[in-house]
PDB file of N, CA and C in Angstrom:
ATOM      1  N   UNK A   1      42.704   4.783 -50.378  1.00  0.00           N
ATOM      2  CA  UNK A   1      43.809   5.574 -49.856  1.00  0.00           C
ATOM      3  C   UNK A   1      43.244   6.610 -48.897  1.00  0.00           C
ATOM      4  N   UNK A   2      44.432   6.520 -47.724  1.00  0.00           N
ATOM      5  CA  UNK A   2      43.497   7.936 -46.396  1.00  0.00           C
ATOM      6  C   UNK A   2      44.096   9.287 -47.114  1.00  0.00           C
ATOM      7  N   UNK A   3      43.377   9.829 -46.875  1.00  0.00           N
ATOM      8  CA  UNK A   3      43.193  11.546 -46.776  1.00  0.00           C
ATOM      9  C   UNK A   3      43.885  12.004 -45.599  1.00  0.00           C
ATOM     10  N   UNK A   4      45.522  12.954 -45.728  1.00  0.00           N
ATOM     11  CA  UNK A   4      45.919  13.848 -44.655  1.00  0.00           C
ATOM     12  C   UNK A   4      46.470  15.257 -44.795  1.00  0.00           C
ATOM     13  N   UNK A   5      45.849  15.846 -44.270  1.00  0.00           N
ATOM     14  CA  UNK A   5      45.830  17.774 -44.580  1.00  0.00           C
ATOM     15  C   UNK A   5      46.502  17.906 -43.219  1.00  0.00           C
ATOM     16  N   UNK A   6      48.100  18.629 -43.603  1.00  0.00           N
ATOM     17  CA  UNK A   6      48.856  19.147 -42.522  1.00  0.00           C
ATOM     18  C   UNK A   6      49.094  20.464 -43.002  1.00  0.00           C
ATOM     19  N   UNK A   7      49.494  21.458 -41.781  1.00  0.00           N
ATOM     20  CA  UNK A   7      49.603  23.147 -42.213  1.00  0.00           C
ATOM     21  C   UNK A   7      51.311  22.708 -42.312  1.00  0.00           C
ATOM     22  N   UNK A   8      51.582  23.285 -42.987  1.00  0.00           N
ATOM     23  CA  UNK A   8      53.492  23.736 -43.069  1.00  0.00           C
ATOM     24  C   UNK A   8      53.570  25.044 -43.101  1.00  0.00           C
ATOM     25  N   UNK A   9      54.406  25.430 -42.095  1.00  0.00           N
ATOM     26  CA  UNK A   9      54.960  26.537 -42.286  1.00  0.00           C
ATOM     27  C   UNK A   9      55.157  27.371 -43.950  1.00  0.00           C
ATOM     28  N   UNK A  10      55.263  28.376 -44.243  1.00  0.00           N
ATOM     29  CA  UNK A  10      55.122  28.530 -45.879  1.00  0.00           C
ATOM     30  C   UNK A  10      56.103  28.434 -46.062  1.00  0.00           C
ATOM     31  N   UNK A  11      57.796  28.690 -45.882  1.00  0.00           N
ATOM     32  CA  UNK A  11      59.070  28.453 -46.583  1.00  0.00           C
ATOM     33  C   UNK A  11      59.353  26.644 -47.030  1.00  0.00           C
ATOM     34  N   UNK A  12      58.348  25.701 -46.186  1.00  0.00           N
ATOM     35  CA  UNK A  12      58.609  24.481 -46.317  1.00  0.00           C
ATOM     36  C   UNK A  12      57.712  24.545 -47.864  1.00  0.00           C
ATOM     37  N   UNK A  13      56.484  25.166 -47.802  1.00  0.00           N
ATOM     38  CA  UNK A  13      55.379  25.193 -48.904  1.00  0.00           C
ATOM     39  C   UNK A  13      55.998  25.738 -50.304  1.00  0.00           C
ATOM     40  N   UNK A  14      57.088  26.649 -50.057  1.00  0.00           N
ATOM     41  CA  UNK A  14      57.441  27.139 -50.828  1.00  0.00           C
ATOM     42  C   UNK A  14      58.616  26.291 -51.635  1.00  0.00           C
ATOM     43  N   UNK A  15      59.385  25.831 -50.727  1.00  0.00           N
ATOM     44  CA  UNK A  15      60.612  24.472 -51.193  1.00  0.00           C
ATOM     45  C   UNK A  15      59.906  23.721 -51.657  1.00  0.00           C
ATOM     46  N   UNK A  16      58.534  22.841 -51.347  1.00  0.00           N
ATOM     47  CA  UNK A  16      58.050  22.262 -51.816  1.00  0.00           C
ATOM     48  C   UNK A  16      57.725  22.385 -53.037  1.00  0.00           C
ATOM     49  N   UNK A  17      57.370  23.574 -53.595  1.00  0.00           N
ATOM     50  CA  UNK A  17      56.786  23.842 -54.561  1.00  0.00           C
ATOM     51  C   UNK A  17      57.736  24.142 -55.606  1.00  0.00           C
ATOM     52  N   UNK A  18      58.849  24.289 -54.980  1.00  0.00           N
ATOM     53  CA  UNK A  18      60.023  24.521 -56.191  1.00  0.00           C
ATOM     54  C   UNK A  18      60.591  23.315 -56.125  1.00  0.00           C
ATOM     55  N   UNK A  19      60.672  22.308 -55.843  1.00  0.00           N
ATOM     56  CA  UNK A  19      60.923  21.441 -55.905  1.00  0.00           C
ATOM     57  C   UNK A  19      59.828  20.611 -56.581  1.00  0.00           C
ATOM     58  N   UNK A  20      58.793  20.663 -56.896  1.00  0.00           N
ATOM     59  CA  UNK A  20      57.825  19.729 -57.521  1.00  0.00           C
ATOM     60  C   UNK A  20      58.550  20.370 -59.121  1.00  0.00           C
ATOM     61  N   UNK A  21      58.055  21.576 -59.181  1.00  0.00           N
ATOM     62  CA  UNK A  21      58.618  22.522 -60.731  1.00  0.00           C
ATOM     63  C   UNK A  21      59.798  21.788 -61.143  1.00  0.00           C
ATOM     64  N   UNK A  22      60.392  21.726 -60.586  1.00  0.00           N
ATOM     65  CA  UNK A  22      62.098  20.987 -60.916  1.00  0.00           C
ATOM     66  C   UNK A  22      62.100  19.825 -61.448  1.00  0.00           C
ATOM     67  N   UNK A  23      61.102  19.292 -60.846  1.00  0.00           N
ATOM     68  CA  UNK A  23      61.755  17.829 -60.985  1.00  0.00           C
ATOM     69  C   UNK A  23      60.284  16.951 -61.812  1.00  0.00           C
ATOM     70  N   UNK A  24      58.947  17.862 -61.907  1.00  0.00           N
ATOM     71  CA  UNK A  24      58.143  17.665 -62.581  1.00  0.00           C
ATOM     72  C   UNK A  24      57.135  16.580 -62.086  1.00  0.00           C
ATOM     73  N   UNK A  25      57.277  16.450 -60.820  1.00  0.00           N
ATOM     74  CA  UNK A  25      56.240  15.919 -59.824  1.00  0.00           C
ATOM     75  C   UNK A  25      55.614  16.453 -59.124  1.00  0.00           C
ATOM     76  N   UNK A  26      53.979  16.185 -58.247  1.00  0.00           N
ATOM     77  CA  UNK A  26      53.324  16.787 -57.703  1.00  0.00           C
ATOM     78  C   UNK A  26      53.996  16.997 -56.425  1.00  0.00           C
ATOM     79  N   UNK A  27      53.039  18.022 -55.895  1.00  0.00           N
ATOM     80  CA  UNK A  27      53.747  17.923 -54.316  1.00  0.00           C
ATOM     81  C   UNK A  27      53.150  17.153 -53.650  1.00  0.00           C
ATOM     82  N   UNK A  28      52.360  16.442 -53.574  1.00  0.00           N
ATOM     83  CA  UNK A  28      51.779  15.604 -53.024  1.00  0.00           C
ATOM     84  C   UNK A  28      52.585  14.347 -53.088  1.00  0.00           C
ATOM     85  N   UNK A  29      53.330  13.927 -54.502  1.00  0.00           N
ATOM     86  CA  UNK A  29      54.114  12.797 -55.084  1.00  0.00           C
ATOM     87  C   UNK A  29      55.641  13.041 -54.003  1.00  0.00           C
ATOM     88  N   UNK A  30      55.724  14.672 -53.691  1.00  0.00           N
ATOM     89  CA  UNK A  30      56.794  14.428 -52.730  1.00  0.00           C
ATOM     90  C   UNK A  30      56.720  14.166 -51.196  1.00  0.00           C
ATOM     91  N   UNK A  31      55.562  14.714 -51.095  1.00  0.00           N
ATOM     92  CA  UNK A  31      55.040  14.632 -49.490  1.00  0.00           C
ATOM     93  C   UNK A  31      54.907  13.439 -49.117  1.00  0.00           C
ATOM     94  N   UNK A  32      54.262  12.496 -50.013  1.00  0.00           N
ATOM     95  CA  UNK A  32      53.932  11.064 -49.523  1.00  0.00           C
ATOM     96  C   UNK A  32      55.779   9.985 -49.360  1.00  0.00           C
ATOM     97  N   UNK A  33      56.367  10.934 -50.720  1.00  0.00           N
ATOM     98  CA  UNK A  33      57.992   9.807 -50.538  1.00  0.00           C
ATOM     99  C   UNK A  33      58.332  10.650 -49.511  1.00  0.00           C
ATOM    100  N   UNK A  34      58.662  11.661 -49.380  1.00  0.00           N
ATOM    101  CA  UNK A  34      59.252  11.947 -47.890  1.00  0.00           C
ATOM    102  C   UNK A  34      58.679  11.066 -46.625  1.00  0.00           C
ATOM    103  N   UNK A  35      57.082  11.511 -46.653  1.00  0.00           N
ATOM    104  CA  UNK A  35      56.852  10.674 -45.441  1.00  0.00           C
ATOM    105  C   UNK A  35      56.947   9.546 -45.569  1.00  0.00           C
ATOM    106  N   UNK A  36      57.304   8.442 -46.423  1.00  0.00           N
ATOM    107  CA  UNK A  36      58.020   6.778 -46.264  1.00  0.00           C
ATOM    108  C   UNK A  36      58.807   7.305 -45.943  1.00  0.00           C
ATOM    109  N   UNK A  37      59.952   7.644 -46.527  1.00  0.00           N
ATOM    110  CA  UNK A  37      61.191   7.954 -46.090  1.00  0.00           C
ATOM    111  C   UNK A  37      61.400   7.783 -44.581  1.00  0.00           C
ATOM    112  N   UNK A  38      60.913   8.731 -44.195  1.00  0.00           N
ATOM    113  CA  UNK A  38      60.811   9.217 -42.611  1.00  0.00           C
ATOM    114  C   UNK A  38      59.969   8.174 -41.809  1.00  0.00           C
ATOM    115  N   UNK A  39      59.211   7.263 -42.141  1.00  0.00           N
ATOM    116  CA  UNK A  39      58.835   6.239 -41.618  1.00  0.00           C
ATOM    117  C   UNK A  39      59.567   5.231 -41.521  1.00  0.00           C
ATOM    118  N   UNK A  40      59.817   4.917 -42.596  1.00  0.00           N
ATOM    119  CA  UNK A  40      60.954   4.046 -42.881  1.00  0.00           C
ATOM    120  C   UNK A  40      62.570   3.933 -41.846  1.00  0.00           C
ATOM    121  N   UNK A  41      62.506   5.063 -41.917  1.00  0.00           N
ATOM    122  CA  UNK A  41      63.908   5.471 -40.829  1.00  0.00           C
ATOM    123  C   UNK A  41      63.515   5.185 -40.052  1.00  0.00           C
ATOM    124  N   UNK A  42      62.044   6.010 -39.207  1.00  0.00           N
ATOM    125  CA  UNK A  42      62.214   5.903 -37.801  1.00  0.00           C
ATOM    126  C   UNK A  42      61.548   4.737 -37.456  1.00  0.00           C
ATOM    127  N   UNK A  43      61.319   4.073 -38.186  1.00  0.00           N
ATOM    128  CA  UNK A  43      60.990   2.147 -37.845  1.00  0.00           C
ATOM    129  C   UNK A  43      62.016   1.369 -37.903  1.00  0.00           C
ATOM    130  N   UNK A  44      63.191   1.992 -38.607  1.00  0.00           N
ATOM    131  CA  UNK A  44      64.262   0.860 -38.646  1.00  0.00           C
ATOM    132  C   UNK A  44      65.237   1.202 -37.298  1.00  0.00           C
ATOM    133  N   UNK A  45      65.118   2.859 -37.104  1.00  0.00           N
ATOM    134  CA  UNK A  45      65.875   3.243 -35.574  1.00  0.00           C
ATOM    135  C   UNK A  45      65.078   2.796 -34.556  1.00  0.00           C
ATOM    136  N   UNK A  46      63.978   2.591 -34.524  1.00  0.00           N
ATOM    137  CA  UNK A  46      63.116   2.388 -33.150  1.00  0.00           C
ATOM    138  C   UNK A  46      63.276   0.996 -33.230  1.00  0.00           C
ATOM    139  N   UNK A  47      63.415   0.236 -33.906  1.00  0.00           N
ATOM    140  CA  UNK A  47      63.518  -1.498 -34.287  1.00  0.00           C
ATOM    141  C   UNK A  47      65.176  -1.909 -33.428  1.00  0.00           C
ATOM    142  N   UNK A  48      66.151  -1.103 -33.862  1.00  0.00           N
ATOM    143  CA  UNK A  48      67.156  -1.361 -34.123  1.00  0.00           C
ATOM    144  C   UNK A  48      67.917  -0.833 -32.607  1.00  0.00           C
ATOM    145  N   UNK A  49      67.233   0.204 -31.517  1.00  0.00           N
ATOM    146  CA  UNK A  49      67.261   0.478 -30.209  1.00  0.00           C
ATOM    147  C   UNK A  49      66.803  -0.963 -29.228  1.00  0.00           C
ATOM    148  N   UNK A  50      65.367  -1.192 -29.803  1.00  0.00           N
ATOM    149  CA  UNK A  50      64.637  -2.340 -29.176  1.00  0.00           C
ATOM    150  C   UNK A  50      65.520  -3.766 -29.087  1.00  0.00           C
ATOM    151  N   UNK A  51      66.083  -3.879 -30.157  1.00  0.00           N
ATOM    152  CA  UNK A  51      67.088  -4.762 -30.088  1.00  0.00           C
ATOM    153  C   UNK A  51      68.126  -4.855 -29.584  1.00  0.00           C
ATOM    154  N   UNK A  52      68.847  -3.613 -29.633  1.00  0.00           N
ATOM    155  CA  UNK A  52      69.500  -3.417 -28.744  1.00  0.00           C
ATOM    156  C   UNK A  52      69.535  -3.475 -27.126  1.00  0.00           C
ATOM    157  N   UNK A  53      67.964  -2.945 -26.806  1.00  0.00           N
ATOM    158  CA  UNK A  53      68.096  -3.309 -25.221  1.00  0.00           C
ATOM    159  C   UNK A  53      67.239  -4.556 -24.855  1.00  0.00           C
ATOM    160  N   UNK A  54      66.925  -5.312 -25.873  1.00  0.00           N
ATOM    161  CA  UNK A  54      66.849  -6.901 -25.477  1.00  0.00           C
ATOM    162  C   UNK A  54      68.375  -7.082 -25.338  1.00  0.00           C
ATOM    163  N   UNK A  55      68.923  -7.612 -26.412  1.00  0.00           N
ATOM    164  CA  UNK A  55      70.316  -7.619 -25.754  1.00  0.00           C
ATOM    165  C   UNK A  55      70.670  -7.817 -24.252  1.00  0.00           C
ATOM    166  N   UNK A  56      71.068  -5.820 -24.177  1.00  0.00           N
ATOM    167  CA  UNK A  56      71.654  -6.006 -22.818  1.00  0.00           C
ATOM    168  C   UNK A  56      70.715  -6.198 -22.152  1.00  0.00           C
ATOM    169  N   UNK A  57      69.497  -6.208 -22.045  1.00  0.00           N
ATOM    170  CA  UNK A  57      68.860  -6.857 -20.545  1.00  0.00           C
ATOM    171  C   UNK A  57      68.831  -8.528 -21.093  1.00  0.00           C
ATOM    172  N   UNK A  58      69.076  -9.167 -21.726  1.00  0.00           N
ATOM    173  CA  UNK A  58      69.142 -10.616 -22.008  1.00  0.00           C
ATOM    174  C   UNK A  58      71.115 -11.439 -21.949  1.00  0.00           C
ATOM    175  N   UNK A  59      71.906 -10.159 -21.722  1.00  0.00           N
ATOM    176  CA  UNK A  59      72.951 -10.392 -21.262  1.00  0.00           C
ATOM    177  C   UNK A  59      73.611 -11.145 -22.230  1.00  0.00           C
ATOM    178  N   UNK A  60      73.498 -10.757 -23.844  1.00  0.00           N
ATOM    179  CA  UNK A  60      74.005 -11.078 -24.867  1.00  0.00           C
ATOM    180  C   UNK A  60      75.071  -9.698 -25.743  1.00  0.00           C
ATOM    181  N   UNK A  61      74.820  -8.964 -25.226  1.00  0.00           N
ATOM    182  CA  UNK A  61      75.431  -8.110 -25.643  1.00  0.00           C
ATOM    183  C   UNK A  61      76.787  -7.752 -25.224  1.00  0.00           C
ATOM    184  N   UNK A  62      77.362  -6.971 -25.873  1.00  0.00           N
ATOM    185  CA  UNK A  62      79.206  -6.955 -25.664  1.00  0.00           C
ATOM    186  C   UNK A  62      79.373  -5.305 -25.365  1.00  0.00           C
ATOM    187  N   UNK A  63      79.831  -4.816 -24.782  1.00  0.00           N
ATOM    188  CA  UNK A  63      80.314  -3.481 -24.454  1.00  0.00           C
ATOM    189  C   UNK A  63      81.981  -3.081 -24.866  1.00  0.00           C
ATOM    190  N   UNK A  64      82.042  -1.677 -25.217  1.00  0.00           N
ATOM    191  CA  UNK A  64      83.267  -1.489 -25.075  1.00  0.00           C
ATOM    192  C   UNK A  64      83.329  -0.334 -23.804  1.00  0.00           C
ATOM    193  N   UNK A  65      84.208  -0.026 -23.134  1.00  0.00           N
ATOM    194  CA  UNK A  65      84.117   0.805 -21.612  1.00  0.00           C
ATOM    195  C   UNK A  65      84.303   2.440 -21.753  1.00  0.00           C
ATOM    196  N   UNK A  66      83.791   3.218 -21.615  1.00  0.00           N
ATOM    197  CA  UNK A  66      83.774   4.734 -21.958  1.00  0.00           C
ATOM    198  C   UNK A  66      85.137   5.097 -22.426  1.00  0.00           C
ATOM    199  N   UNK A  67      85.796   4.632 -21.439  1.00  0.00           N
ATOM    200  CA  UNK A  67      87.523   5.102 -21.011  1.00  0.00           C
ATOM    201  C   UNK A  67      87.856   4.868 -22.829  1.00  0.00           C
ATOM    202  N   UNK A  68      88.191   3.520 -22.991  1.00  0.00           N
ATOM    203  CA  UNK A  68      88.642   3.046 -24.051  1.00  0.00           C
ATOM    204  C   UNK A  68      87.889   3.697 -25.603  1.00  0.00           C
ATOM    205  N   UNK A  69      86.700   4.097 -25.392  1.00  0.00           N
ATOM    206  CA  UNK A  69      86.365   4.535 -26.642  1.00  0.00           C
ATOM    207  C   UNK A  69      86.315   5.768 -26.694  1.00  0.00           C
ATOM    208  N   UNK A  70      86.419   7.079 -25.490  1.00  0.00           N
ATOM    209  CA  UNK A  70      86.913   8.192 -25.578  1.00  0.00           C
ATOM    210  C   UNK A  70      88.149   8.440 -26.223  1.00  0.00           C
ATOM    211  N   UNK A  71      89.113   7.578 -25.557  1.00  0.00           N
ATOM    212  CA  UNK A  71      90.539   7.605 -26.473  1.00  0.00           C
ATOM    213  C   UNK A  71      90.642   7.105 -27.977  1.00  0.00           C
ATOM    214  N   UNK A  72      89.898   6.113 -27.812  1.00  0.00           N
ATOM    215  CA  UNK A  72      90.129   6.047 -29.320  1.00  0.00           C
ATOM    216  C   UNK A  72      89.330   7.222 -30.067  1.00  0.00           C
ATOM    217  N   UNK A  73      88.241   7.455 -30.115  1.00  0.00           N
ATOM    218  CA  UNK A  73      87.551   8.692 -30.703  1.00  0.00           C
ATOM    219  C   UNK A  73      88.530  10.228 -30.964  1.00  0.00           C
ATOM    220  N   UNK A  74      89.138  10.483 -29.033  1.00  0.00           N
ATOM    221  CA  UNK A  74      89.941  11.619 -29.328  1.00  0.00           C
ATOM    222  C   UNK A  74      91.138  11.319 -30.693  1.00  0.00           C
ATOM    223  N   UNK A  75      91.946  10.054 -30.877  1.00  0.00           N
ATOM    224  CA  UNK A  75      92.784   9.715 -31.815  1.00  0.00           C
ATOM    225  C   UNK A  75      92.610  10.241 -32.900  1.00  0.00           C
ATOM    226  N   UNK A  76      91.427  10.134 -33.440  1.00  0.00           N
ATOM    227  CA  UNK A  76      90.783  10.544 -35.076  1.00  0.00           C
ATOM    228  C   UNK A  76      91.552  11.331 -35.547  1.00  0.00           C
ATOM    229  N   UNK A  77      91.932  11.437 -36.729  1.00  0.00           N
ATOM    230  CA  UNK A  77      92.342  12.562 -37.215  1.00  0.00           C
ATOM    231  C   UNK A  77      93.913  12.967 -36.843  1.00  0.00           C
ATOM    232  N   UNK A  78      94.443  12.048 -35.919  1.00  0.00           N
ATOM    233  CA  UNK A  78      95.652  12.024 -35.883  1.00  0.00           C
ATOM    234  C   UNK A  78      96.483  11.108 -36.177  1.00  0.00           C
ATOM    235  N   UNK A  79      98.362  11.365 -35.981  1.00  0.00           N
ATOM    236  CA  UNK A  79      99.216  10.093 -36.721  1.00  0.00           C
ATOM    237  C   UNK A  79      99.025   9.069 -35.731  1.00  0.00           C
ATOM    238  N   UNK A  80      98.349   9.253 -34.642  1.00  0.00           N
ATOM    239  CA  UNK A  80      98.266   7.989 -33.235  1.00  0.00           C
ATOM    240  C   UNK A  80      96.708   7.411 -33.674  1.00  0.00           C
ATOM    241  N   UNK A  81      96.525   7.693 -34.657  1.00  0.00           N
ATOM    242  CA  UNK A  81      94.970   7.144 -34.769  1.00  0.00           C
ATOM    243  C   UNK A  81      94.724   5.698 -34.636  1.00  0.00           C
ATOM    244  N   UNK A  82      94.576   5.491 -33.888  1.00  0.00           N
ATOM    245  CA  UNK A  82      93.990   3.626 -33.459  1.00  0.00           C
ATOM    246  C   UNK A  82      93.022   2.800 -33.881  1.00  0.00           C
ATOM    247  N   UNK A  83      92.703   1.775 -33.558  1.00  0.00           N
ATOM    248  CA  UNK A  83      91.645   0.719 -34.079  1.00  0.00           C
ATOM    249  C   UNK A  83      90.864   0.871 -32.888  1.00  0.00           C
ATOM    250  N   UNK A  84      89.586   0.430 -33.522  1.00  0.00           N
ATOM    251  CA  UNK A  84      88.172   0.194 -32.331  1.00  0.00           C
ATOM    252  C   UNK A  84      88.760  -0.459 -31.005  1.00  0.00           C
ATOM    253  N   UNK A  85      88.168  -0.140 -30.446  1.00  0.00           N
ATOM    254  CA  UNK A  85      88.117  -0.978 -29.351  1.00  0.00           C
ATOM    255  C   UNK A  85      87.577  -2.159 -29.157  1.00  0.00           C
ATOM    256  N   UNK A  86      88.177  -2.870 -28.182  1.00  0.00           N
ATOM    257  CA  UNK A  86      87.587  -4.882 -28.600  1.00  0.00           C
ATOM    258  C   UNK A  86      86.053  -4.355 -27.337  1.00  0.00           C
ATOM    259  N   UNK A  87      85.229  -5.507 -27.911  1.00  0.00           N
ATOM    260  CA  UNK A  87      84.014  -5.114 -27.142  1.00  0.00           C
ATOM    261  C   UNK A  87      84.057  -6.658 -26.336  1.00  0.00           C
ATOM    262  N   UNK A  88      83.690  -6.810 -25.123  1.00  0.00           N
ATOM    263  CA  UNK A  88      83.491  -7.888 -23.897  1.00  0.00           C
ATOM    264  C   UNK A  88      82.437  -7.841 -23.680  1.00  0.00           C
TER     265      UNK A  88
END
Protein backbone atom coordinates (compact mmCIF):
# COMPACT_ATOMS: atom_id res chain seq x y z
CA UNK A 1 0.00 0.00 0.00
CA UNK A 2 1.38 3.82 -1.07
CA UNK A 3 2.01 6.24 1.58
CA UNK A 4 0.15 9.93 1.18
CA UNK A 5 0.71 12.92 3.66
CA UNK A 6 -1.57 15.93 2.67
CA UNK A 7 -1.75 19.32 4.94
CA UNK A 8 -5.63 20.17 5.56
CA UNK A 9 -6.54 23.12 6.62
CA UNK A 10 -7.30 22.47 10.61
CA UNK A 11 -11.28 22.93 10.68
CA UNK A 12 -11.24 19.98 7.97
CA UNK A 13 -8.64 18.17 10.72
CA UNK A 14 -10.85 18.95 13.22
CA UNK A 15 -14.31 17.48 11.45
CA UNK A 16 -12.24 14.81 10.76
CA UNK A 17 -11.48 14.03 13.99
CA UNK A 18 -14.90 14.32 15.33
CA UNK A 19 -16.06 12.38 13.03
CA UNK A 20 -13.65 9.36 13.47
CA UNK A 21 -14.84 9.70 17.62
CA UNK A 22 -18.42 9.26 16.41
CA UNK A 23 -18.47 6.75 14.46
CA UNK A 24 -15.38 4.79 15.94
CA UNK A 25 -13.11 4.70 12.92
CA UNK A 26 -9.69 5.96 12.18
CA UNK A 27 -9.18 8.98 10.31
CA UNK A 28 -7.25 7.55 8.04
CA UNK A 29 -10.32 4.73 7.54
CA UNK A 30 -12.16 8.04 6.53
CA UNK A 31 -9.69 9.75 4.39
CA UNK A 32 -9.05 6.77 2.23
CA UNK A 33 -13.35 6.17 1.77
CA UNK A 34 -13.70 9.71 1.01
CA UNK A 35 -10.97 9.66 -1.41
CA UNK A 36 -12.74 6.50 -3.42
CA UNK A 37 -15.62 8.25 -3.13
CA UNK A 38 -14.30 11.24 -4.91
CA UNK A 39 -12.51 9.12 -7.37
CA UNK A 40 -15.11 7.20 -8.05
CA UNK A 41 -17.32 10.24 -8.99
CA UNK A 42 -14.92 12.01 -10.83
CA UNK A 43 -14.19 8.85 -13.09
CA UNK A 44 -17.69 8.17 -13.66
CA UNK A 45 -18.25 12.23 -14.61
CA UNK A 46 -15.13 12.40 -16.71
CA UNK A 47 -16.24 8.87 -18.40
CA UNK A 48 -19.69 9.94 -18.82
CA UNK A 49 -18.67 13.75 -20.60
CA UNK A 50 -16.23 11.62 -22.93
CA UNK A 51 -19.09 9.82 -24.06
CA UNK A 52 -20.95 12.24 -24.46
CA UNK A 53 -18.76 14.13 -26.91
CA UNK A 54 -18.04 10.96 -28.90
CA UNK A 55 -21.53 11.08 -29.52
CA UNK A 56 -21.95 14.41 -30.84
CA UNK A 57 -18.82 14.49 -32.82
CA UNK A 58 -19.88 10.82 -34.16
CA UNK A 59 -23.36 12.36 -34.98
CA UNK A 60 -25.29 9.89 -32.80
CA UNK A 61 -26.50 12.00 -30.45
CA UNK A 62 -30.02 13.76 -30.08
CA UNK A 63 -30.40 17.39 -28.87
CA UNK A 64 -33.16 19.22 -27.42
CA UNK A 65 -32.90 23.27 -28.66
CA UNK A 66 -32.19 25.95 -25.83
CA UNK A 67 -35.54 27.70 -26.70
CA UNK A 68 -37.57 24.56 -25.84
CA UNK A 69 -35.80 23.56 -22.68
CA UNK A 70 -35.66 27.10 -21.18
CA UNK A 71 -39.43 26.98 -21.26
CA UNK A 72 -39.88 23.96 -20.07
CA UNK A 73 -37.41 24.50 -17.04
CA UNK A 74 -39.05 28.12 -16.45
CA UNK A 75 -42.60 25.85 -16.09
CA UNK A 76 -41.33 24.00 -12.88
CA UNK A 77 -43.09 24.60 -10.12
CA UNK A 78 -46.04 25.79 -11.82
CA UNK A 79 -49.90 24.68 -12.80
CA UNK A 80 -48.42 24.99 -16.69
CA UNK A 81 -45.70 22.62 -15.73
CA UNK A 82 -44.86 20.53 -18.89
CA UNK A 83 -43.08 17.40 -20.06
CA UNK A 84 -39.38 17.24 -21.36
CA UNK A 85 -38.77 18.16 -24.36
CA UNK A 86 -38.55 15.54 -27.39
CA UNK A 87 -34.79 15.40 -28.28
CA UNK A 88 -33.85 15.16 -32.47
Amino acid sequence: MATLSIRVPEEIGEQLEKLAEATGRTRSFLALDALRRYLDQEEWQTQAARTAVERADGGTAKYAGHDAVDHWLASWGTDEEGDAPECQ
